[in-house]
PDB file of N, CA and C in Angstrom:
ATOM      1  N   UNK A   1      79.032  17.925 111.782  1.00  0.00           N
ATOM      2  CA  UNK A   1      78.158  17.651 112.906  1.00  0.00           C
ATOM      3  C   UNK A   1      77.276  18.847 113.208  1.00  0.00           C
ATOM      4  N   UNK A   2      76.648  18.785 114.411  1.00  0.00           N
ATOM      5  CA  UNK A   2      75.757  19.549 114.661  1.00  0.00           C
ATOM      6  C   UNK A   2      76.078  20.535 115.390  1.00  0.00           C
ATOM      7  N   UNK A   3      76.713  20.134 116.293  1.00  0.00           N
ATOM      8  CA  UNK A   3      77.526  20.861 117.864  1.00  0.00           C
ATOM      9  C   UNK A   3      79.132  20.772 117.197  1.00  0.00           C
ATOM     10  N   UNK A   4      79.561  22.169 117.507  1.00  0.00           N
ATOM     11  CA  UNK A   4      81.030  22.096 117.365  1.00  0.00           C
ATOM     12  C   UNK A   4      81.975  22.207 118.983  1.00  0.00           C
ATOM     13  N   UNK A   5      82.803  21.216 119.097  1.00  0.00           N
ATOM     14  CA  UNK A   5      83.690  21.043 120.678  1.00  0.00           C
ATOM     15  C   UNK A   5      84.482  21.714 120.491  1.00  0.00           C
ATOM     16  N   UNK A   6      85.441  22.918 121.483  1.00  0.00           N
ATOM     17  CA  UNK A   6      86.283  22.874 121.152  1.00  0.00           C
ATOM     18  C   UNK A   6      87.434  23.069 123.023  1.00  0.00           C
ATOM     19  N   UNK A   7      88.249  22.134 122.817  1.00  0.00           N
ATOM     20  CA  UNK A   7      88.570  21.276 124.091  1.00  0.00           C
ATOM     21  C   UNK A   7      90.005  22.540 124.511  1.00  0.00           C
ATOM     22  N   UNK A   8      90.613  23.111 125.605  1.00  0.00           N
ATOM     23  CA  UNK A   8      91.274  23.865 125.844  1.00  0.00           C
ATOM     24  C   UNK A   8      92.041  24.088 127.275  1.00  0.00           C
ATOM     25  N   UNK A   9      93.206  24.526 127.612  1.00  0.00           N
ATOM     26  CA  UNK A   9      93.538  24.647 128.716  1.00  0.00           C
ATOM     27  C   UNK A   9      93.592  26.282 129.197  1.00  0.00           C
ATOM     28  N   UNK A  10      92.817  27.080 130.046  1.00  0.00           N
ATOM     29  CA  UNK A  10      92.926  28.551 130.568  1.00  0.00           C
ATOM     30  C   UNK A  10      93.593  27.930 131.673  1.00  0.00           C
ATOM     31  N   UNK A  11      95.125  28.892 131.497  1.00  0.00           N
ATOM     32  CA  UNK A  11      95.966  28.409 133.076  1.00  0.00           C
ATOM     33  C   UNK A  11      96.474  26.667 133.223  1.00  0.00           C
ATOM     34  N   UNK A  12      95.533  26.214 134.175  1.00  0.00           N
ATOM     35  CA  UNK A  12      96.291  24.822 135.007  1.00  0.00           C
ATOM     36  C   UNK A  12      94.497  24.725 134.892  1.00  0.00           C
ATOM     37  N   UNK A  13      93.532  25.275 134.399  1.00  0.00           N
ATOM     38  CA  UNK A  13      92.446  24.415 134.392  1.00  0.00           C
ATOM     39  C   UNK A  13      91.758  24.120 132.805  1.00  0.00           C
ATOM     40  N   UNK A  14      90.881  23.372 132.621  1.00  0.00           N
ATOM     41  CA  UNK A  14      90.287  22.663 131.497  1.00  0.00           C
ATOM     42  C   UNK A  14      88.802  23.590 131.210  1.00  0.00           C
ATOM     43  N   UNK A  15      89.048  23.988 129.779  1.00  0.00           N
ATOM     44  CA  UNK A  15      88.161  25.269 129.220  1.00  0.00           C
ATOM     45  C   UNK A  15      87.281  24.185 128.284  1.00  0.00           C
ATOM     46  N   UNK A  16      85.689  24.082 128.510  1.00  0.00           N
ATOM     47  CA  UNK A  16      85.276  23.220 126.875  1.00  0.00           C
ATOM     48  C   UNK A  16      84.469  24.374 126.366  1.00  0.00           C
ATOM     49  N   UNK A  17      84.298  24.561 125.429  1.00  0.00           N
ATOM     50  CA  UNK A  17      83.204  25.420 124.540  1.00  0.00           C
ATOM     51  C   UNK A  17      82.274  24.820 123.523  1.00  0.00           C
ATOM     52  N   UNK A  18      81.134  24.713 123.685  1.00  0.00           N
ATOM     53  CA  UNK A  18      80.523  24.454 122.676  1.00  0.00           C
ATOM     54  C   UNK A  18      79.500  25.328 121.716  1.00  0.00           C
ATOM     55  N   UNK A  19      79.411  25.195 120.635  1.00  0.00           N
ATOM     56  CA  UNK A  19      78.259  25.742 119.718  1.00  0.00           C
ATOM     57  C   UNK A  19      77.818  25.311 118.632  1.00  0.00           C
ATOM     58  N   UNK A  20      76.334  25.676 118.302  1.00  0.00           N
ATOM     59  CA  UNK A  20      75.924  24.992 117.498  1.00  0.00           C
ATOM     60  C   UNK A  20      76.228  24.879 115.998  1.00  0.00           C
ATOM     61  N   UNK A  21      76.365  24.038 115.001  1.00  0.00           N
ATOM     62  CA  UNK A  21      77.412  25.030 113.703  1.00  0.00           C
ATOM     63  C   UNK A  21      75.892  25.078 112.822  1.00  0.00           C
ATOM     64  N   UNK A  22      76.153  25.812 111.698  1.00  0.00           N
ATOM     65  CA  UNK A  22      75.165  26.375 110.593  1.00  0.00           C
ATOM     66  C   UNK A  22      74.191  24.986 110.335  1.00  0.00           C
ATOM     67  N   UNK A  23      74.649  23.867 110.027  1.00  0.00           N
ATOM     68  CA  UNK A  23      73.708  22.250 109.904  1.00  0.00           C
ATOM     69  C   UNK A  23      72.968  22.626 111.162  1.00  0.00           C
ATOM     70  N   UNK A  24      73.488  22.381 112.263  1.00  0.00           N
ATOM     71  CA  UNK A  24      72.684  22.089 113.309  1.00  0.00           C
ATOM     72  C   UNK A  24      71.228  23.396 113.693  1.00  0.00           C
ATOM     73  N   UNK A  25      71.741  24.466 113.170  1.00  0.00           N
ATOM     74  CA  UNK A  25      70.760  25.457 113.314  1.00  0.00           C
ATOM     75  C   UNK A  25      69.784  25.180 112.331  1.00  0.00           C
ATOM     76  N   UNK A  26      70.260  24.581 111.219  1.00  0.00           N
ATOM     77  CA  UNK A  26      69.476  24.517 110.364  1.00  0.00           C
ATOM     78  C   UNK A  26      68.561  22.977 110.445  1.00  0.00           C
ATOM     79  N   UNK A  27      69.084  22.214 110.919  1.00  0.00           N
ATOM     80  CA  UNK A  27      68.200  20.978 111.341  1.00  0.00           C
ATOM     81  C   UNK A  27      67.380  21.304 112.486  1.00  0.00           C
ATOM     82  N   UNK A  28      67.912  21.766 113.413  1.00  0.00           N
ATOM     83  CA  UNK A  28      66.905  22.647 114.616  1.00  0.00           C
ATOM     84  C   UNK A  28      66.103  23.146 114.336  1.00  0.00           C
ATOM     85  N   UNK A  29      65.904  24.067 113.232  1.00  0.00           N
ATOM     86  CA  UNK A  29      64.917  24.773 112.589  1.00  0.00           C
ATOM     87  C   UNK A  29      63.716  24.115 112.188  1.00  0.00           C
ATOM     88  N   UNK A  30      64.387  22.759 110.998  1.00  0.00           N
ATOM     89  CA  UNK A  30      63.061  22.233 110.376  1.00  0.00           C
ATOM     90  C   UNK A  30      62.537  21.460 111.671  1.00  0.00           C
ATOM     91  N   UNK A  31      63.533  20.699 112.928  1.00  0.00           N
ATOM     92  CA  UNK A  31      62.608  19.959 113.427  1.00  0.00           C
ATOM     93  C   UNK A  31      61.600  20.939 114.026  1.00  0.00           C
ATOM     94  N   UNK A  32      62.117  22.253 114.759  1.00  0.00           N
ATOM     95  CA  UNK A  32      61.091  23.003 114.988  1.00  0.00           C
ATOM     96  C   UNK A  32      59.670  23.063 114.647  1.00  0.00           C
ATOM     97  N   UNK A  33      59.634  23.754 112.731  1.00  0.00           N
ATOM     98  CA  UNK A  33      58.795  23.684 111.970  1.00  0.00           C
ATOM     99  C   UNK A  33      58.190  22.079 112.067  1.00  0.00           C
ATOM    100  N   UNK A  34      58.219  21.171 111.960  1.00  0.00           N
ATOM    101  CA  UNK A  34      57.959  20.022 111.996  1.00  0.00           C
ATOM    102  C   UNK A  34      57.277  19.518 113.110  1.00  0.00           C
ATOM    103  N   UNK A  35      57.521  19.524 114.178  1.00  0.00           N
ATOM    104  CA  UNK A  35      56.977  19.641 115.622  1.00  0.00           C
ATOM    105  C   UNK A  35      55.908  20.297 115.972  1.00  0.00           C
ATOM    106  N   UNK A  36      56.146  21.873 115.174  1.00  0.00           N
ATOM    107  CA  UNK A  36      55.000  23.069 114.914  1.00  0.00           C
ATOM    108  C   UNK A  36      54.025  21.980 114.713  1.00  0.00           C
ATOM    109  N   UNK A  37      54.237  21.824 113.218  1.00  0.00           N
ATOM    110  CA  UNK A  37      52.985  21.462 111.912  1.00  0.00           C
ATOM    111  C   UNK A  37      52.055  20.264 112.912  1.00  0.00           C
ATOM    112  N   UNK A  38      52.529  19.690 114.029  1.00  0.00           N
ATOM    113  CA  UNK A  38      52.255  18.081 114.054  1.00  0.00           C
ATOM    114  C   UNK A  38      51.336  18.427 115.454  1.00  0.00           C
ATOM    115  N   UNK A  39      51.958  19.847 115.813  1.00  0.00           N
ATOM    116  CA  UNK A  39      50.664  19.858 117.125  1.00  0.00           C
ATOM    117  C   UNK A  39      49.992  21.007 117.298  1.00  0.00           C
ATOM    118  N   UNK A  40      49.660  21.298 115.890  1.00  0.00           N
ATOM    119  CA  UNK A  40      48.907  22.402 115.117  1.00  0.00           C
ATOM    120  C   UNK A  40      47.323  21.961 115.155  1.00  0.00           C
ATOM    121  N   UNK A  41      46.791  21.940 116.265  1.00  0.00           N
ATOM    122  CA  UNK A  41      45.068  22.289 116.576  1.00  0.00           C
ATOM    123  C   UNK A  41      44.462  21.844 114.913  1.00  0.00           C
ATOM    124  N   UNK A  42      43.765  20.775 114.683  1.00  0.00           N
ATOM    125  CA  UNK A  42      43.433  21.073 113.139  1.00  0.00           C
ATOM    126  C   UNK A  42      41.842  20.943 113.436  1.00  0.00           C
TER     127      UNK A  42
END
């Protein structure tokens, strides 16, 4: 996937963490570039 969960208890309360994994940076990227190219003044 794109986003990695990872679900946890600190104490008596509920910890979530998320981050993005290496795919998702890397799909982020091209849509970036892609988005760029498409509202690039021509």
């Amino acid at each position: 996937g794109y986003i990695e969960v990872k679900k946890k208890f600190k104490g008596n309360y509920p910890q979530t963490s998320c981050r993005i994994t290496n795919l998702g940076r890397e799909r982020f990227e091209a849509y970036v570039r892609a988005i760029s190219a498409y509202l690039k003044p021509k």
